[in-house]
Structures are given as C-alpha cells and as structure tokens.
PDB file of N, CA and C in Angstrom:
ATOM      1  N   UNK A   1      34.662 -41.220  11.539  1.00  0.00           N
ATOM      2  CA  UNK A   1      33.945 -39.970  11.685  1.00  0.00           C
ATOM      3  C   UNK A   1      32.648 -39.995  10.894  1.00  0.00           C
ATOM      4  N   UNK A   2      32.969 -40.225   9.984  1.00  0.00           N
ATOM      5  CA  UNK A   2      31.752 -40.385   8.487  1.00  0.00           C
ATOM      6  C   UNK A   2      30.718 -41.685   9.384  1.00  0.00           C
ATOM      7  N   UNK A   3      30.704 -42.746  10.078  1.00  0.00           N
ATOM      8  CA  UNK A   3      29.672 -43.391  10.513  1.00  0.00           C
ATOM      9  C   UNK A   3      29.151 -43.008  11.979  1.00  0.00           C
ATOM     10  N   UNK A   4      30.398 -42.302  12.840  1.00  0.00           N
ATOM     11  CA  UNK A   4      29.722 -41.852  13.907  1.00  0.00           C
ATOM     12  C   UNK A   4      28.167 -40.887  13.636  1.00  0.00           C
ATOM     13  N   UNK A   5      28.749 -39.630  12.405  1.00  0.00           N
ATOM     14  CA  UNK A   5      27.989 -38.588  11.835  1.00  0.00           C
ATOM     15  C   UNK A   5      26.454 -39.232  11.703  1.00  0.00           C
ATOM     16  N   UNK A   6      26.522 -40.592  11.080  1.00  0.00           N
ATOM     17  CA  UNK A   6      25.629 -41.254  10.072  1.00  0.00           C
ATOM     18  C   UNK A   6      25.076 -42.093  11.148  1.00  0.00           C
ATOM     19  N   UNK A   7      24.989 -42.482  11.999  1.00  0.00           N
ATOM     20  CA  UNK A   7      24.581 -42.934  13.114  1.00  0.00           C
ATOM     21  C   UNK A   7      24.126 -42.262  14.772  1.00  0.00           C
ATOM     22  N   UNK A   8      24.573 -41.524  14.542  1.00  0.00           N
ATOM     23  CA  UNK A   8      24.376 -41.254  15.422  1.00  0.00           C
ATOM     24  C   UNK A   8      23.190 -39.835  15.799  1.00  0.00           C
ATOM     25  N   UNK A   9      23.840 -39.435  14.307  1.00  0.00           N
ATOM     26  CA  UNK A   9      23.012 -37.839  13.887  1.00  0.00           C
ATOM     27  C   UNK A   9      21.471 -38.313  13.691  1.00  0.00           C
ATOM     28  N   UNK A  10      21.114 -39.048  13.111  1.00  0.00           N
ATOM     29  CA  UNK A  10      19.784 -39.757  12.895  1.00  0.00           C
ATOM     30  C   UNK A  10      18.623 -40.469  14.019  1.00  0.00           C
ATOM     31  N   UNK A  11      19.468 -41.072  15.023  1.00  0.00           N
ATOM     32  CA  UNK A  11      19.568 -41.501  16.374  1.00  0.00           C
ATOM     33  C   UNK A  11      19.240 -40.463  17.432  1.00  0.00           C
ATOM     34  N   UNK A  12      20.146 -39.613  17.337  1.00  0.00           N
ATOM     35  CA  UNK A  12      19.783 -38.168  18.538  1.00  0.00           C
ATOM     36  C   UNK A  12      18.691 -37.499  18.184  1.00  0.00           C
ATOM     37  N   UNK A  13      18.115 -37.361  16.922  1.00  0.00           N
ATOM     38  CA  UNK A  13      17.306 -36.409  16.246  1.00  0.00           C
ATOM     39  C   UNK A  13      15.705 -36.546  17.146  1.00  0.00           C
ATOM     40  N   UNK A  14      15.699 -37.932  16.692  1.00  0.00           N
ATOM     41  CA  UNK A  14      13.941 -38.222  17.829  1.00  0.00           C
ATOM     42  C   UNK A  14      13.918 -38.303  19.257  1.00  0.00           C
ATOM     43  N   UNK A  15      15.394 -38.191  19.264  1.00  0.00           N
ATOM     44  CA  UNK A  15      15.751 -38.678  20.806  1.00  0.00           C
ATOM     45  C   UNK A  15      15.176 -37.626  22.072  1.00  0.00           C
ATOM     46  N   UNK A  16      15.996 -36.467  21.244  1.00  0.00           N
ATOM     47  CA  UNK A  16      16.013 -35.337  21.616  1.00  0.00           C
ATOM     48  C   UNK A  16      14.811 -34.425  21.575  1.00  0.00           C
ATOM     49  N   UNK A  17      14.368 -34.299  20.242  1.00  0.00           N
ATOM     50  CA  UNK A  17      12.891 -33.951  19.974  1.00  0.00           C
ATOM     51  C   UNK A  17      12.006 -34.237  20.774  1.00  0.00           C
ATOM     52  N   UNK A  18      12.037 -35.912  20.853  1.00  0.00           N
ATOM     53  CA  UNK A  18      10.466 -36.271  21.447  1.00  0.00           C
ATOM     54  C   UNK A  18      10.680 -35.931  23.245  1.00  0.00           C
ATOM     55  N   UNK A  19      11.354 -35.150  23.485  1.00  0.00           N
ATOM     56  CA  UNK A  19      11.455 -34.405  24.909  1.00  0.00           C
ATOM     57  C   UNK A  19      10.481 -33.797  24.963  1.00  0.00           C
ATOM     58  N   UNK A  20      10.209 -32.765  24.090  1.00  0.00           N
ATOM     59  CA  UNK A  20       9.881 -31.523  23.676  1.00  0.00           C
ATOM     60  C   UNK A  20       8.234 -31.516  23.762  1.00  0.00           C
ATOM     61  N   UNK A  21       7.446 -30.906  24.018  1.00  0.00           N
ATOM     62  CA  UNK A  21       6.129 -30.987  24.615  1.00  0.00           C
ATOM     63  C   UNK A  21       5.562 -30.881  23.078  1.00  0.00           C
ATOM     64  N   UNK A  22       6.209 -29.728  22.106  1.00  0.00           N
ATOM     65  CA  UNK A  22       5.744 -29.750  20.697  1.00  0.00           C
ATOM     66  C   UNK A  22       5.993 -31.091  19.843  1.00  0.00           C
ATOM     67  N   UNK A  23       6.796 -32.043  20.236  1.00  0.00           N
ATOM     68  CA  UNK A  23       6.579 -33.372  19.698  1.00  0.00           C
ATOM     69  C   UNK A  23       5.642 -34.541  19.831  1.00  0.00           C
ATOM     70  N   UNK A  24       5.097 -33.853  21.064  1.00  0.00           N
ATOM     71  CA  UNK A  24       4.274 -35.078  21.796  1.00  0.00           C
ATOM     72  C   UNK A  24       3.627 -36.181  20.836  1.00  0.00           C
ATOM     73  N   UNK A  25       2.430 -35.880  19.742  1.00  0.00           N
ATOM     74  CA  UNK A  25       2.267 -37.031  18.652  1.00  0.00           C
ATOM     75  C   UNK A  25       3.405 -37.614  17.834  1.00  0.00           C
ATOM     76  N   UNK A  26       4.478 -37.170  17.758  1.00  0.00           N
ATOM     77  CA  UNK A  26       5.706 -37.978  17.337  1.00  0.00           C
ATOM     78  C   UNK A  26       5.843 -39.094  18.068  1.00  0.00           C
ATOM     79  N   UNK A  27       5.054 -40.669  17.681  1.00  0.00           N
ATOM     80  CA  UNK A  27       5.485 -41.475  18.359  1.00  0.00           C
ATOM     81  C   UNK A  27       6.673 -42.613  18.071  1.00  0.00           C
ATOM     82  N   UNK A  28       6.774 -43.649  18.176  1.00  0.00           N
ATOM     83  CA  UNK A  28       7.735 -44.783  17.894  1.00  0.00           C
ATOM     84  C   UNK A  28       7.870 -44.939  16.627  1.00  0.00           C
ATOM     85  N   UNK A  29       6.927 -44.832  15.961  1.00  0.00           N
ATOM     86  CA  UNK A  29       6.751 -45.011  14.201  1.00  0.00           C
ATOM     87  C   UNK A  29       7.501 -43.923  13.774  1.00  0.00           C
ATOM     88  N   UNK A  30       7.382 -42.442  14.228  1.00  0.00           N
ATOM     89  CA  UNK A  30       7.715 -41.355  13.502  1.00  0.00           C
ATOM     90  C   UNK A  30       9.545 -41.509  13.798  1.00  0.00           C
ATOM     91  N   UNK A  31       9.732 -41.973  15.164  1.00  0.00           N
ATOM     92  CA  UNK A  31      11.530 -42.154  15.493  1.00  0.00           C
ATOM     93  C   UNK A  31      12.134 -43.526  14.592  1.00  0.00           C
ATOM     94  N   UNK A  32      11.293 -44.489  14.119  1.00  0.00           N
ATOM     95  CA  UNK A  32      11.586 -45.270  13.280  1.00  0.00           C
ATOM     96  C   UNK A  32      11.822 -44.929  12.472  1.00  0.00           C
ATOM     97  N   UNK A  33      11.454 -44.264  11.478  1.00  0.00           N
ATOM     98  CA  UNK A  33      10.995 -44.043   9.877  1.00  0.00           C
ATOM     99  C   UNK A  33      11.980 -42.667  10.090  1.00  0.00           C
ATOM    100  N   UNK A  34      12.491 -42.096  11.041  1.00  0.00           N
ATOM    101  CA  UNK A  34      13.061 -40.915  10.825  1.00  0.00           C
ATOM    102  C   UNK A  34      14.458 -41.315  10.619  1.00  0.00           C
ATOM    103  N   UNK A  35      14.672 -42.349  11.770  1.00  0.00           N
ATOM    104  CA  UNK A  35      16.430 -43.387  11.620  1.00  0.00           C
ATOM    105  C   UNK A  35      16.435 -44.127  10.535  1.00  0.00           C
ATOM    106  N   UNK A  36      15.715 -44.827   9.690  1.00  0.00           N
ATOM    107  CA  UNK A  36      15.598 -45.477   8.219  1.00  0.00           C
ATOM    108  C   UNK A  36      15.847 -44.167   7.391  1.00  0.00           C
ATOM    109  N   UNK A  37      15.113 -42.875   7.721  1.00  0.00           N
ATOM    110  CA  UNK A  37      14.939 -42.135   5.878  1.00  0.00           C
ATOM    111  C   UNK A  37      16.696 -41.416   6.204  1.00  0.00           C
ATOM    112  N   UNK A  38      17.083 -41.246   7.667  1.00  0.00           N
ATOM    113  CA  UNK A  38      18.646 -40.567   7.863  1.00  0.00           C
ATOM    114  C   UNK A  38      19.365 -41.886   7.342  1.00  0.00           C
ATOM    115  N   UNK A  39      19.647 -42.754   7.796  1.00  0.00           N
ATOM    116  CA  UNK A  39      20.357 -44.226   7.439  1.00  0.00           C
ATOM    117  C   UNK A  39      20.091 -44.307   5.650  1.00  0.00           C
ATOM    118  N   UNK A  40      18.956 -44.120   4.707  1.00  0.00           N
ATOM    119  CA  UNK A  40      19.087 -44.285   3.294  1.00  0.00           C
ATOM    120  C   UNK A  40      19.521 -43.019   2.765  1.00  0.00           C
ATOM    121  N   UNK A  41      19.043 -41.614   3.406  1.00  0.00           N
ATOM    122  CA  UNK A  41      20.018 -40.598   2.890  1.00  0.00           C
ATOM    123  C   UNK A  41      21.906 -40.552   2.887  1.00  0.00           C
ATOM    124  N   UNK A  42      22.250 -40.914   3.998  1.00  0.00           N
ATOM    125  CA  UNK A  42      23.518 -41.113   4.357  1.00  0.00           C
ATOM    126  C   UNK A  42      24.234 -42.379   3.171  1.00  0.00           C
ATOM    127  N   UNK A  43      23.421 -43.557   3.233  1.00  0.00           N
ATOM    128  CA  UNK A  43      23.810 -44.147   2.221  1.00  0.00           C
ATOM    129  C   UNK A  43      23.809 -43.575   0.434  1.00  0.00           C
ATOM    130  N   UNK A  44      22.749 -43.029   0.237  1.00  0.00           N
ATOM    131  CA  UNK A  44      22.673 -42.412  -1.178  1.00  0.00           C
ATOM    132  C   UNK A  44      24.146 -41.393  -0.920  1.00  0.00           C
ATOM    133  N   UNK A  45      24.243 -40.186  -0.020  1.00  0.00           N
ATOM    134  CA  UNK A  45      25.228 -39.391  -0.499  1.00  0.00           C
ATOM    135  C   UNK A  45      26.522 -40.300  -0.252  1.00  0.00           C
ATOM    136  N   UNK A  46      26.490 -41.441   0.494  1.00  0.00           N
ATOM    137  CA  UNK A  46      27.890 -41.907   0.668  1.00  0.00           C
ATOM    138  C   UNK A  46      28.568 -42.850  -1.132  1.00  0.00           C
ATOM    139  N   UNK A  47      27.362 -43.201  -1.411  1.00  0.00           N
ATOM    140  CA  UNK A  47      27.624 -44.399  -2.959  1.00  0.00           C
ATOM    141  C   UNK A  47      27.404 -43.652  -3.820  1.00  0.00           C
ATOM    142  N   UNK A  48      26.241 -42.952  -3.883  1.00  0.00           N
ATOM    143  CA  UNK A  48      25.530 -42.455  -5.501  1.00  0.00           C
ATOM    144  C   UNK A  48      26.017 -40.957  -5.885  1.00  0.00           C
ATOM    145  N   UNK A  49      25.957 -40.447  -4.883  1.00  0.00           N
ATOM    146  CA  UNK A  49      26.014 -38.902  -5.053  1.00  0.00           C
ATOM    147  C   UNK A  49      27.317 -38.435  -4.335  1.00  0.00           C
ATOM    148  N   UNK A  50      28.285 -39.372  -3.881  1.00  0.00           N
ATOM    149  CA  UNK A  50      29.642 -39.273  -3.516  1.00  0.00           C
ATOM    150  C   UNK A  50      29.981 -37.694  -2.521  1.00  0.00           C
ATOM    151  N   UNK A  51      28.927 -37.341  -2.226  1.00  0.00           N
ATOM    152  CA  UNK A  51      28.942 -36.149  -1.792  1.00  0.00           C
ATOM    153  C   UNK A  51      30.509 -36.094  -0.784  1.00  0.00           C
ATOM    154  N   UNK A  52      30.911 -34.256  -0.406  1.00  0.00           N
ATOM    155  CA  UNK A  52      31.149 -34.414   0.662  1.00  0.00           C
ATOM    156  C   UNK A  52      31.421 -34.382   2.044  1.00  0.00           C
ATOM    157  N   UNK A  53      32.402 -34.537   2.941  1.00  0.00           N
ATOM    158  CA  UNK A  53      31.855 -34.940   4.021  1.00  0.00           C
ATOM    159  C   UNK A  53      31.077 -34.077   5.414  1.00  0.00           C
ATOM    160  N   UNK A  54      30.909 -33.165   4.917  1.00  0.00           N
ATOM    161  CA  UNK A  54      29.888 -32.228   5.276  1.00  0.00           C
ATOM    162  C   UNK A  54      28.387 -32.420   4.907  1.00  0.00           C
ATOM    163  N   UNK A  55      28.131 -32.901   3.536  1.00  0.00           N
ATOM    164  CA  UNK A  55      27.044 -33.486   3.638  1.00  0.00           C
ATOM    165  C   UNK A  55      26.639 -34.302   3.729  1.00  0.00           C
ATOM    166  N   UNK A  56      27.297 -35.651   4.096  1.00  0.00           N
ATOM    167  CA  UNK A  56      27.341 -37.094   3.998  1.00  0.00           C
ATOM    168  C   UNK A  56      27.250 -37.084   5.728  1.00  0.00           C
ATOM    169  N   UNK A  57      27.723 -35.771   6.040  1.00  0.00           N
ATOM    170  CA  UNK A  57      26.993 -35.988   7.848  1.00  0.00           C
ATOM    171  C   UNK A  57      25.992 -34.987   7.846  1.00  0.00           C
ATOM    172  N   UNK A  58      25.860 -34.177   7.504  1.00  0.00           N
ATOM    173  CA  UNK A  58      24.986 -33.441   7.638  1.00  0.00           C
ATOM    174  C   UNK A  58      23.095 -33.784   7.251  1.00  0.00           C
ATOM    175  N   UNK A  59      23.538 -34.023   5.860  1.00  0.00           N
ATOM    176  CA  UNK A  59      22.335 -34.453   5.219  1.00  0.00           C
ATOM    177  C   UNK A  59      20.961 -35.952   5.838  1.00  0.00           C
ATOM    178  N   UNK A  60      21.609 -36.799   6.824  1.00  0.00           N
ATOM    179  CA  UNK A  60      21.100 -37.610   7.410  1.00  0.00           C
ATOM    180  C   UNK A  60      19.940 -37.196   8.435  1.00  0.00           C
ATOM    181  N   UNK A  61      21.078 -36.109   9.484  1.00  0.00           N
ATOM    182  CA  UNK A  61      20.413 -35.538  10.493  1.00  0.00           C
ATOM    183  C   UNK A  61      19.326 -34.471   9.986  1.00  0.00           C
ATOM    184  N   UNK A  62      19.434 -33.503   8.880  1.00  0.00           N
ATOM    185  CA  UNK A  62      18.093 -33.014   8.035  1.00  0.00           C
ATOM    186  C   UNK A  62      17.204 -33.574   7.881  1.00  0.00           C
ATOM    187  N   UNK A  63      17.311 -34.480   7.316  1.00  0.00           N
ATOM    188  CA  UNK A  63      15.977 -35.646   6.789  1.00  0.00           C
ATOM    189  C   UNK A  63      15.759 -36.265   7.966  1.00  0.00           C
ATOM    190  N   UNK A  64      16.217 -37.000   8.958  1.00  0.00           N
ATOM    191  CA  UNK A  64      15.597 -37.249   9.940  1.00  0.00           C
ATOM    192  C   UNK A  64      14.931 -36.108  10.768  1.00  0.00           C
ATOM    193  N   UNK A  65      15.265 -35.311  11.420  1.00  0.00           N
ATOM    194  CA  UNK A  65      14.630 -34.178  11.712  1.00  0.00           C
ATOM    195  C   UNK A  65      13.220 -33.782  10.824  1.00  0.00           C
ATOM    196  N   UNK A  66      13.242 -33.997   9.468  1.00  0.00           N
ATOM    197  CA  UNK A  66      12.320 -33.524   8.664  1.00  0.00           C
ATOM    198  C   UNK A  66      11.295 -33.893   9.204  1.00  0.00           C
ATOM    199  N   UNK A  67      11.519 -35.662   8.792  1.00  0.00           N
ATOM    200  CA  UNK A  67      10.938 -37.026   9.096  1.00  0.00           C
ATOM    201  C   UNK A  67      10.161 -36.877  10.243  1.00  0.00           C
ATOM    202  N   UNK A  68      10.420 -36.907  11.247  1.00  0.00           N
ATOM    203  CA  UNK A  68      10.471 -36.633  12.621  1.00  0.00           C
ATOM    204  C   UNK A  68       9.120 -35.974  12.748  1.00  0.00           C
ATOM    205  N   UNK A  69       9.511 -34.756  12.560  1.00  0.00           N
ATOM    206  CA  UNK A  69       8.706 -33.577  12.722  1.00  0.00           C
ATOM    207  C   UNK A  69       7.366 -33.323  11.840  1.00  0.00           C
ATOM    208  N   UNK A  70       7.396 -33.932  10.337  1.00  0.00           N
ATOM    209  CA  UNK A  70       6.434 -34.203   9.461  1.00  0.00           C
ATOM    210  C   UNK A  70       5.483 -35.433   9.877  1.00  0.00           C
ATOM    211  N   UNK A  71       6.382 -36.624  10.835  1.00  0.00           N
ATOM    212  CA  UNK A  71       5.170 -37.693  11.082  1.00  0.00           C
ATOM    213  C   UNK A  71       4.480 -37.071  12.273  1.00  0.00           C
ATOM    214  N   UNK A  72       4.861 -36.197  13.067  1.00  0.00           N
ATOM    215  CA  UNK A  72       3.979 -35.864  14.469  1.00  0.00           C
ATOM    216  C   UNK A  72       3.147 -34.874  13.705  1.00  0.00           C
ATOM    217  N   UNK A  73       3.203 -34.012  12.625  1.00  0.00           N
ATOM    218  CA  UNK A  73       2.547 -32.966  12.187  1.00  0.00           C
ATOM    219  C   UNK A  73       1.661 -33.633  11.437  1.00  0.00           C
ATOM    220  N   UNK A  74       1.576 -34.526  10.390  1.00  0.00           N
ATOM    221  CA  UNK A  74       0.845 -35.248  10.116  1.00  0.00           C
ATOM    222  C   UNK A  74      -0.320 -37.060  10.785  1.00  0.00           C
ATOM    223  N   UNK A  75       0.016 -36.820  12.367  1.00  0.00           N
ATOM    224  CA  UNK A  75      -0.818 -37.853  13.162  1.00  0.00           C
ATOM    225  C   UNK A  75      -1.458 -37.369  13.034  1.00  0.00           C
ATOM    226  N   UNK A  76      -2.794 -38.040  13.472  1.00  0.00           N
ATOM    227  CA  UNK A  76      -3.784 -37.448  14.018  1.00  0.00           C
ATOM    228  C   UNK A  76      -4.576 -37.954  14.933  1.00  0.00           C
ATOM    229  N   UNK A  77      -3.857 -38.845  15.547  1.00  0.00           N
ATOM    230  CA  UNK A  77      -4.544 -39.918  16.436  1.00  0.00           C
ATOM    231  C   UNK A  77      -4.180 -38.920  18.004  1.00  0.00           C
ATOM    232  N   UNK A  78      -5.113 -38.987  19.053  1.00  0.00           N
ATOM    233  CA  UNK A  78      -5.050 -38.506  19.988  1.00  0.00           C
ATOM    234  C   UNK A  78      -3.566 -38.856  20.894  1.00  0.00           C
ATOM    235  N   UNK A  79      -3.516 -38.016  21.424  1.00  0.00           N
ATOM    236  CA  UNK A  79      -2.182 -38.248  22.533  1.00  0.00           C
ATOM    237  C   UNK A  79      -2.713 -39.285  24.033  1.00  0.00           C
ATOM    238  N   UNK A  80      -1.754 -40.347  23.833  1.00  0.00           N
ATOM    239  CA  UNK A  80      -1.696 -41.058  24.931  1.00  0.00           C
ATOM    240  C   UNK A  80      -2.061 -39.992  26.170  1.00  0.00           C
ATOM    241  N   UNK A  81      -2.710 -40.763  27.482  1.00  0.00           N
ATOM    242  CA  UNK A  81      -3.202 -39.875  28.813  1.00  0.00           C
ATOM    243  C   UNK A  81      -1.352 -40.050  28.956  1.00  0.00           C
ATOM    244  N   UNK A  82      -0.688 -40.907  29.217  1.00  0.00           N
ATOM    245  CA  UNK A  82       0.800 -40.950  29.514  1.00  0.00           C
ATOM    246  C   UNK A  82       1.361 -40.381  29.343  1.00  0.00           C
ATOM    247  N   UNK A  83       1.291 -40.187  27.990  1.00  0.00           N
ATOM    248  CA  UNK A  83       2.196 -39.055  27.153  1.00  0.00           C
ATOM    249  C   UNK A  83       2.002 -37.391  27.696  1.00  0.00           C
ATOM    250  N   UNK A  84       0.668 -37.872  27.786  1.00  0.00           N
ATOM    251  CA  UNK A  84       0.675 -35.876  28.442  1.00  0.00           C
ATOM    252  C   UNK A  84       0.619 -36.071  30.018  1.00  0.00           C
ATOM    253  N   UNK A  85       0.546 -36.821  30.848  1.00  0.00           N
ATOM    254  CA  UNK A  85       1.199 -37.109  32.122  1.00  0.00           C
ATOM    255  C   UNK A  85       2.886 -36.812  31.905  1.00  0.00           C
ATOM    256  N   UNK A  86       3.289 -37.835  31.436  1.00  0.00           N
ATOM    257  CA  UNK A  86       4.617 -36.980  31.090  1.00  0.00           C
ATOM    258  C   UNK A  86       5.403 -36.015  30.985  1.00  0.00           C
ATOM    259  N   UNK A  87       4.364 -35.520  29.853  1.00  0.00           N
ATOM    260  CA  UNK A  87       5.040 -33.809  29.259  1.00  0.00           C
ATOM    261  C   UNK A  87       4.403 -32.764  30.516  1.00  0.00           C
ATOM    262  N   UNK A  88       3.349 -33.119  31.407  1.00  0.00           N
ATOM    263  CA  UNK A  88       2.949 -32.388  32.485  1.00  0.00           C
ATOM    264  C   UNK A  88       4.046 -32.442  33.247  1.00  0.00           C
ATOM    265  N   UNK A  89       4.126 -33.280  34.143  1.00  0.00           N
ATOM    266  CA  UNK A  89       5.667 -33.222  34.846  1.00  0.00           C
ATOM    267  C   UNK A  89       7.132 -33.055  34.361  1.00  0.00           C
ATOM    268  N   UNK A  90       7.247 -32.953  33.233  1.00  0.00           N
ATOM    269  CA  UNK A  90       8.898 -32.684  32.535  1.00  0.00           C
ATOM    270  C   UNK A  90       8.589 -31.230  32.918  1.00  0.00           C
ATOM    271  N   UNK A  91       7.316 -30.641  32.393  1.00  0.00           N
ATOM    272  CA  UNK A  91       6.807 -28.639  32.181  1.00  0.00           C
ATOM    273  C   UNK A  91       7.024 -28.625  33.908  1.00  0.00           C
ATOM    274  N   UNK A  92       6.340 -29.440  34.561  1.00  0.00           N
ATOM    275  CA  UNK A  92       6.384 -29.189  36.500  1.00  0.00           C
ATOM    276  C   UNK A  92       7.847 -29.008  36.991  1.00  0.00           C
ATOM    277  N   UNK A  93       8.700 -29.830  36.767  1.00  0.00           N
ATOM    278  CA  UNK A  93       9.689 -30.011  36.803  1.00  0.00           C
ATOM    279  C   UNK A  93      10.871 -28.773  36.246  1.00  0.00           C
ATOM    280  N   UNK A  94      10.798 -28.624  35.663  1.00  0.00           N
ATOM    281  CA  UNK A  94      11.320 -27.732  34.630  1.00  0.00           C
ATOM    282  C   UNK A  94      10.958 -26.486  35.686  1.00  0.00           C
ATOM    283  N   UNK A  95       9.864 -25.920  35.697  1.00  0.00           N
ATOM    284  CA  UNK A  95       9.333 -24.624  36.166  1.00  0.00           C
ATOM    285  C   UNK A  95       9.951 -24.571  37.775  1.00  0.00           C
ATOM    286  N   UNK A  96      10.077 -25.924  38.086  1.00  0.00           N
ATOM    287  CA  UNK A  96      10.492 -25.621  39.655  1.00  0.00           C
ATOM    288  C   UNK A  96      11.918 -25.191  39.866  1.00  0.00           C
ATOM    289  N   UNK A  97      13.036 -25.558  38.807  1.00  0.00           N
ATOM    290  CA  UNK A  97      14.558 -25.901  38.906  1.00  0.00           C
ATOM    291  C   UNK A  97      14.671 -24.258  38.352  1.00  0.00           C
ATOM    292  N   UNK A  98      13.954 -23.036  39.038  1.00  0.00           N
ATOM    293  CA  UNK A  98      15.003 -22.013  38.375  1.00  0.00           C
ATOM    294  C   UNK A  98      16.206 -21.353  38.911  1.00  0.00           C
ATOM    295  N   UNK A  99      16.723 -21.142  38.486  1.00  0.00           N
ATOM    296  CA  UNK A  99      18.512 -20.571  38.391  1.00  0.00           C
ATOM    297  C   UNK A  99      18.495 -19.092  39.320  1.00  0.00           C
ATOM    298  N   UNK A 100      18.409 -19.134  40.455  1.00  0.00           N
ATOM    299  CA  UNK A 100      18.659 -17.766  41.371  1.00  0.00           C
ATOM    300  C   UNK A 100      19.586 -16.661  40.331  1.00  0.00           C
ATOM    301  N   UNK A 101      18.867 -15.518  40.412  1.00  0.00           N
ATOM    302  CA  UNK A 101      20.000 -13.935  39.691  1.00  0.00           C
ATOM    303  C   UNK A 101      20.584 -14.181  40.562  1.00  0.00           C
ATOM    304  N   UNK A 102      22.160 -13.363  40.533  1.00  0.00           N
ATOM    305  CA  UNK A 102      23.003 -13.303  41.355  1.00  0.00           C
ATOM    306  C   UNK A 102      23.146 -11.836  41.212  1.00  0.00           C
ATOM    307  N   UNK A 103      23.324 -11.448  42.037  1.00  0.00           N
ATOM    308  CA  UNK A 103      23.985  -9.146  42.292  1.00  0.00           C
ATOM    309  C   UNK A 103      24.653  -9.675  42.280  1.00  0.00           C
ATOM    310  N   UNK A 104      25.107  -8.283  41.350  1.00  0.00           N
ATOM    311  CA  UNK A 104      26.900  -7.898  41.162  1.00  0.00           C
ATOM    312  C   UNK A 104      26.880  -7.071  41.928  1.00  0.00           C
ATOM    313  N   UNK A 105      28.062  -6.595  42.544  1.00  0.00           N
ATOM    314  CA  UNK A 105      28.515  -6.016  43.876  1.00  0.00           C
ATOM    315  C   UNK A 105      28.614  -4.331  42.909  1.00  0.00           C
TER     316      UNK A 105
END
C-alpha cells in the first residue's frame, strides 16, 4: 500500500494536471522534477521522519503537485504552437460532448 501511495501518487499528479489548459507551460522538466521531489519526500517521511501512513502517502502527492504547478508558474519560455493546438482541440472537444437535461415527468 505504502509504495503503491509513493508511486503512483507522484506519477498521476503531472499526468493529470498537464491535461488541464492552466498547465500548459508545465513541460517534461516540470513532470520530472515533480516525480523526483514526490519520490525524495516519500523517502525522507518513510526513514527519517518515520512518519505515518497517512503522510508517508499523502505527503509525496503534495510536493509533487506543488512542484508541478510552481515549475509551469515559474517558465517563461513561450508555449509550443502544439501545445496550444492541443489544448485547442481537448477545449473543441470537450464543448461538443454535452450531456442532454433530461425532464422529469
């Protein structure tokens, strides 16, 4: 349980994010450095700080998330034309798939 948490929580974090049209400068570097700083947090509370196991899963996926979100907030290099080709059609896409109301009788 304790390595699924620690692996996996760190892993989903950019995964999921860099969907997100507000991530867009979050690139490969920022999902790197976000799975390293979750992977050395997880290790510190698992050896040093014996924490537990609420934060020994928890605490990974925080700091990656942090991570994450602090390297796209701090780029400043322009967004790939791809990248916003991309996030144009995920938003196209998205806007077309809506969910019919249904009446209640």
């Amino acid at each position: 349980m304790l390595w699924f948490g620690a692996l996996v929580g760190p892993a989903a974090a950019p995964m999921i994010l860099g969907l997100l049209p507000a991530f867009r400068r979050s690139g490969a570097a920022a999902a790197i450095g976000s799975w390293v700083a979750g992977m050395a947090v997880y290790a510190l509370a698992r050896t040093v700080f014996q924490a537990g196991m609420a934060v020994t899963v928890a605490a990974p996926v925080g700091v990656s998330l942090l991570v994450f979100m602090g390297a796209g907030w701090l780029s400043r290099k322009p967004v790939p034309a791809r990248v916003e080709a991309l996030m144009e059609a995920l938003s196209r896409d998205a806007a077309s798939q809506t969910v019919p109301s249904s009446t209640a009788p």
